[in-house]
Protein backbone atom coordinates (compact mmCIF):
# COMPACT_ATOMS: atom_id res chain seq x y z
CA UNK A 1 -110.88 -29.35 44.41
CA UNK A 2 -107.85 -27.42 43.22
CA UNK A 3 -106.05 -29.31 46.07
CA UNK A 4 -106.73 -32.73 44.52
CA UNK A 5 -105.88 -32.18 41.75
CA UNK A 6 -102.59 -30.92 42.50
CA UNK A 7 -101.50 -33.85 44.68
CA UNK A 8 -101.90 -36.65 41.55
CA UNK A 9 -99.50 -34.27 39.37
CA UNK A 10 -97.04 -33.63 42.24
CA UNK A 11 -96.82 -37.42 42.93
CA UNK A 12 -96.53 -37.85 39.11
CA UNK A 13 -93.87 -35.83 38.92
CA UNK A 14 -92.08 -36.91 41.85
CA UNK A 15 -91.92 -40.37 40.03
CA UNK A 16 -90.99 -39.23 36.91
CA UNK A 17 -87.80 -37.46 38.64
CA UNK A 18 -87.08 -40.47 40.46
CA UNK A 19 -87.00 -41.98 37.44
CA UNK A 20 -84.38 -39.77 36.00
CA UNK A 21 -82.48 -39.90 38.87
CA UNK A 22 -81.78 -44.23 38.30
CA UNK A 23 -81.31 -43.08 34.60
CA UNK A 24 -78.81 -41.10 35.64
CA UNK A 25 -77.30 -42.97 37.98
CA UNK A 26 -76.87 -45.76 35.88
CA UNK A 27 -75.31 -43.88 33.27
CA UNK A 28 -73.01 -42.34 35.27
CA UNK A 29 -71.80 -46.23 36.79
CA UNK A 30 -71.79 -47.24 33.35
CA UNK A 31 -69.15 -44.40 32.88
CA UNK A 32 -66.82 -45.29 36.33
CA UNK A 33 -67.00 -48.47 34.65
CA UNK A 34 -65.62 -47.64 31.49
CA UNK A 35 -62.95 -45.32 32.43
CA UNK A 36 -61.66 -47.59 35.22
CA UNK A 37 -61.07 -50.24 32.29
CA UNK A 38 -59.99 -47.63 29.74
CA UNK A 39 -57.10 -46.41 32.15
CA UNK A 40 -56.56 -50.18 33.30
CA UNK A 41 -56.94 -51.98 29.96
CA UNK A 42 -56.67 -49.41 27.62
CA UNK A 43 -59.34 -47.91 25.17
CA UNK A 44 -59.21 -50.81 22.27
CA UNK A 45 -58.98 -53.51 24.61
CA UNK A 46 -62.02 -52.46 27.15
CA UNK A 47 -65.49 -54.42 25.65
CA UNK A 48 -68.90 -53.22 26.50
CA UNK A 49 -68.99 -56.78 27.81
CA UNK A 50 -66.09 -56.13 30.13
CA UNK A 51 -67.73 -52.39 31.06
CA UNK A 52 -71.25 -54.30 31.98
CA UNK A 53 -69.59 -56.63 33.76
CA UNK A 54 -67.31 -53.99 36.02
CA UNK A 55 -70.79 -52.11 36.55
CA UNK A 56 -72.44 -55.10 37.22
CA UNK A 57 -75.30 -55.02 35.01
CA UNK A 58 -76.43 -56.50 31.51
CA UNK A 59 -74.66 -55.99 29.06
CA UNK A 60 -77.92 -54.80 27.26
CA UNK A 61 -78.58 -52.21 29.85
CA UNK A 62 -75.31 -50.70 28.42
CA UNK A 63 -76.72 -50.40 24.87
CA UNK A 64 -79.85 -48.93 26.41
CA UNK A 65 -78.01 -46.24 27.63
CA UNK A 66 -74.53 -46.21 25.05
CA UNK A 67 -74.64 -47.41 21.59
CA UNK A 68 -70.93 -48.03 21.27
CA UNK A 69 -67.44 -47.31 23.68
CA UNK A 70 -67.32 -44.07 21.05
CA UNK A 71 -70.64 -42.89 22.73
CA UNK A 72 -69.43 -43.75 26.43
CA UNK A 73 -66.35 -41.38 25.76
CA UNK A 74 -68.46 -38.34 24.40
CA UNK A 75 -70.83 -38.49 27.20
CA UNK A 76 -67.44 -38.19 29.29
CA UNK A 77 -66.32 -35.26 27.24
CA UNK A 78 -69.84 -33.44 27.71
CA UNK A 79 -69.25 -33.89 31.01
CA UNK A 80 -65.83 -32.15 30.56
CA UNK A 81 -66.91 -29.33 29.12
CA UNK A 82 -70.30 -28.67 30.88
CA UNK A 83 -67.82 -28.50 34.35
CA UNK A 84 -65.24 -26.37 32.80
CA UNK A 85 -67.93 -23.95 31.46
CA UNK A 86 -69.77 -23.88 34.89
CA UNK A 87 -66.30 -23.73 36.52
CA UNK A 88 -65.60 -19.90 34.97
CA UNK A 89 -69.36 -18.83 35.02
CA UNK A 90 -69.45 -19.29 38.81
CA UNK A 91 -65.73 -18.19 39.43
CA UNK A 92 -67.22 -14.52 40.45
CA UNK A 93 -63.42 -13.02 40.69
CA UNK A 94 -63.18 -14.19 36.68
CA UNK A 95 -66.04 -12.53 35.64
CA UNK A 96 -64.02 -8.90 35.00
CA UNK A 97 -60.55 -10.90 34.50
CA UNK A 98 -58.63 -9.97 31.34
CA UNK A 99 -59.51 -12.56 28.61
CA UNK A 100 -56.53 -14.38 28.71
CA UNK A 101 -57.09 -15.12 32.68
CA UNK A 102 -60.49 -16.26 31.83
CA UNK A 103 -59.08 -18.66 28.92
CA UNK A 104 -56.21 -20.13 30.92
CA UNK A 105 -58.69 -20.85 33.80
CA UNK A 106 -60.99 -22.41 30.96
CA UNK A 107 -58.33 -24.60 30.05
CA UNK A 108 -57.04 -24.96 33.79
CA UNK A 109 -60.48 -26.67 34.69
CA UNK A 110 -60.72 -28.79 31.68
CA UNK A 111 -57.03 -30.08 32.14
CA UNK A 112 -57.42 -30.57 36.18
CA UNK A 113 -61.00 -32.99 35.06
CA UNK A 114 -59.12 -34.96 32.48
CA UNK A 115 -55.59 -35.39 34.71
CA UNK A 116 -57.11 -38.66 36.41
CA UNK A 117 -57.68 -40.40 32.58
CA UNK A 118 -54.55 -39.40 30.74
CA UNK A 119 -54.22 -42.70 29.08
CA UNK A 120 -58.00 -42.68 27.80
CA UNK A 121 -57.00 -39.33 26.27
CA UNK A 122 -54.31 -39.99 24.85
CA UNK A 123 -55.74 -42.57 23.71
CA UNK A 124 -59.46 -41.11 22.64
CA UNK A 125 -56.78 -38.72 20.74
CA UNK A 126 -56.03 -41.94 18.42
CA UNK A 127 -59.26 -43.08 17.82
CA UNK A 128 -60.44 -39.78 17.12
CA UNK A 129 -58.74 -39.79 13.90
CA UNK A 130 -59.98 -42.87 12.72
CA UNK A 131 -62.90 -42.90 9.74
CA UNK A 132 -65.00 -44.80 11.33
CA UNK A 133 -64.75 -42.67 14.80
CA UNK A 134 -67.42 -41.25 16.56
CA UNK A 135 -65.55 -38.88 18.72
CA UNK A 136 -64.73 -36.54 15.79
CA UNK A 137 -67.31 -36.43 13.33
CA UNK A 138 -70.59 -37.51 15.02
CA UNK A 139 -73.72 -34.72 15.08
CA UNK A 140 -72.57 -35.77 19.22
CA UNK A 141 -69.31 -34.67 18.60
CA UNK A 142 -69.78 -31.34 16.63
CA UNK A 143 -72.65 -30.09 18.59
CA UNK A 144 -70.28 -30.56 21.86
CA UNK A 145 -67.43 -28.63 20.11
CA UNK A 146 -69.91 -26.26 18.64
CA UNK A 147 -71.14 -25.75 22.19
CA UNK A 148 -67.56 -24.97 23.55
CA UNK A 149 -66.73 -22.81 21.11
CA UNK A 150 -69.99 -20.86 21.10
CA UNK A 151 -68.90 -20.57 25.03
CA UNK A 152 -65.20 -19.29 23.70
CA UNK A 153 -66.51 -16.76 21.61
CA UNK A 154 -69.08 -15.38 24.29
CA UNK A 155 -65.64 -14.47 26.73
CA UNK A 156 -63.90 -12.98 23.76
CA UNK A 157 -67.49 -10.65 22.59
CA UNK A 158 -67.66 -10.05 26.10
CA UNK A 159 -63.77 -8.78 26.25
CA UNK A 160 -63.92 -6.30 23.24
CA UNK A 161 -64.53 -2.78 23.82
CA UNK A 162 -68.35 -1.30 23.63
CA UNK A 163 -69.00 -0.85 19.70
CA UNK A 164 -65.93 -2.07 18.38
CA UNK A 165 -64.95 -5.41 17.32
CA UNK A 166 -61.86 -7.49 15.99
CA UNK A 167 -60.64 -8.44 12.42
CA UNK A 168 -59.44 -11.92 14.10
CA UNK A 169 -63.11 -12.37 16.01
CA UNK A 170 -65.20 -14.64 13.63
CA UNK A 171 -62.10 -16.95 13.28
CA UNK A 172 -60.87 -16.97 17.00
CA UNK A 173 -63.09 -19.41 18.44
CA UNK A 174 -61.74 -22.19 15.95
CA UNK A 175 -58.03 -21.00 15.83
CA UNK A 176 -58.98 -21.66 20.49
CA UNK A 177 -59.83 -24.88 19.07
CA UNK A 178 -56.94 -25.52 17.55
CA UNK A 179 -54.41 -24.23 19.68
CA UNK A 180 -56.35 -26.33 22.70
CA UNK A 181 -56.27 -29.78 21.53
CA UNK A 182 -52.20 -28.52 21.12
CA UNK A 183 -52.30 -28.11 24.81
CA UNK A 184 -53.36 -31.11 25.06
CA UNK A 185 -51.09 -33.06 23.40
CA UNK A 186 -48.25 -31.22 25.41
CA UNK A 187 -49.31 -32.28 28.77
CA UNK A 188 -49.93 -35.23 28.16
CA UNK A 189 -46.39 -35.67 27.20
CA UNK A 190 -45.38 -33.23 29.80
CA UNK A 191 -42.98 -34.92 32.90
CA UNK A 192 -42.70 -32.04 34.74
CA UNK A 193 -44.07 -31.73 38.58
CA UNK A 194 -47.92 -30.47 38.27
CA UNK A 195 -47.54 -30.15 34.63
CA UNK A 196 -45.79 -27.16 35.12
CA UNK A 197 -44.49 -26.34 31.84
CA UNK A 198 -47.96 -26.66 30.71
CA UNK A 199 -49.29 -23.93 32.36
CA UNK A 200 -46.34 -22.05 31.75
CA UNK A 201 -46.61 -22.65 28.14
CA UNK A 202 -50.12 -21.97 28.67
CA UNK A 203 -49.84 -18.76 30.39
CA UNK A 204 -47.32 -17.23 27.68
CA UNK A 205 -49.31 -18.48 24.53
CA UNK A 206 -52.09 -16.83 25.66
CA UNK A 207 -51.15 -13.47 26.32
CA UNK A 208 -49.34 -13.65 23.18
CA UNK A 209 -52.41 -15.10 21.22
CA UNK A 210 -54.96 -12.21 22.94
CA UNK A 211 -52.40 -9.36 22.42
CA UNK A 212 -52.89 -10.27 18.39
CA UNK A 213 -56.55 -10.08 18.98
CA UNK A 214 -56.77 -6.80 20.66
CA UNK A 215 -54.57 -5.30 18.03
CA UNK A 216 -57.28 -6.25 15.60
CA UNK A 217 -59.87 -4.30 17.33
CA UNK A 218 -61.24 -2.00 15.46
């Protein structure tokens, strides 16, 4: 009887994963989409009509899955940072690496997702600071960065001595925050082979930046 019973839930579930898996999928070709035509046409210019069109679907399936182009970039960025994150939790040689390793390899991994789309980010950069943007001030948005940084300030707890923290703790996570969409903006203007100033930049600021913090400990 047990047996039975257990066969309509397994096939019910079965389906219901299916299911996700189309959702999925279809969210992630509405995304190719848009970032083809966001590097191609640029971020203003791209339509959801133009995105449906690339993905070859309604354009109401889009607004199923996206409510506006503001959405369709976020989902990109979550996307971003869940890699990066799972990038340095399942690097096992970073998991007793000085913090400053740990935060250029952070950074290392977001940069080497986001190389491909350097005009969308340059651009998403823009529209960020717009009113009426999404990207910056959406309960999307803030629960992303508030994710990130929740994930910054685990490496640095993680870092400090047993028993003993830092003066500069509680407001290191947002200073990272800062000092990473700085980054940013210098590589995408860097010109040098494999953004090499950008990692040496990288590499300097942060030994710099964790050398403060550890003189805080207390």
């Amino acid at each position: 009887m047990a047996t039975r019973r257990a066969a309509p839930r397994k096939a019910a579930a079965k389906k219901r994963a299916s299911r996700a898996d189309k959702k999925d999928a279809t969210r992630r070709r509405i995304l190719d989409a848009a970032l083809t035509l966001f590097e191609s046409k640029g971020y203003d210019q791209t339509t959801t009509k133009a995105i449906a069109k690339r993905a070859k679907i309604a354009e109401g399936t889009v607004f199923n899955y996206f409510e506006t182009k503001d959405d369709i970039a976020l989902y990109f960025f979550e996307l971003e940072v869940d890699h990066a994150i799972d990038a340095v939790r399942r690097n096992a040689a970073l998991a007793k690496a000085p913090l400053e390793e740990r935060l250029f390899a952070l950074v290392q991994y977001q940069l080497d997702y986001l190389e491909p789309y350097a005009r969308f980010i340059s651009a998403s950069l823009v529209q960020a600071l717009r009113p009426e943007s999404q990207l910056a001030i959406s309960v999307r948005a803030l629960a992303l960065r508030n994710r990130y940084l929740a994930f910054v300030r685990e490496m640095i707890e993680d870092a400090l001595p047993d028993g003993r923290s830092s003066t500069f703790a509680w407001i290191a996570p947002q200073v990272f925050w800062i000092y990473y969409v700085g980054v940013l903006l210098f590589w995408l203007h860097d010109t040098s082979a494999g953004k090499q100033r950008t990692l040496a930049f990288l590499d300097r600021s942060l030994a710099i930046g964790v050398s403060v913090l550890r003189k805080g400990t207390i």
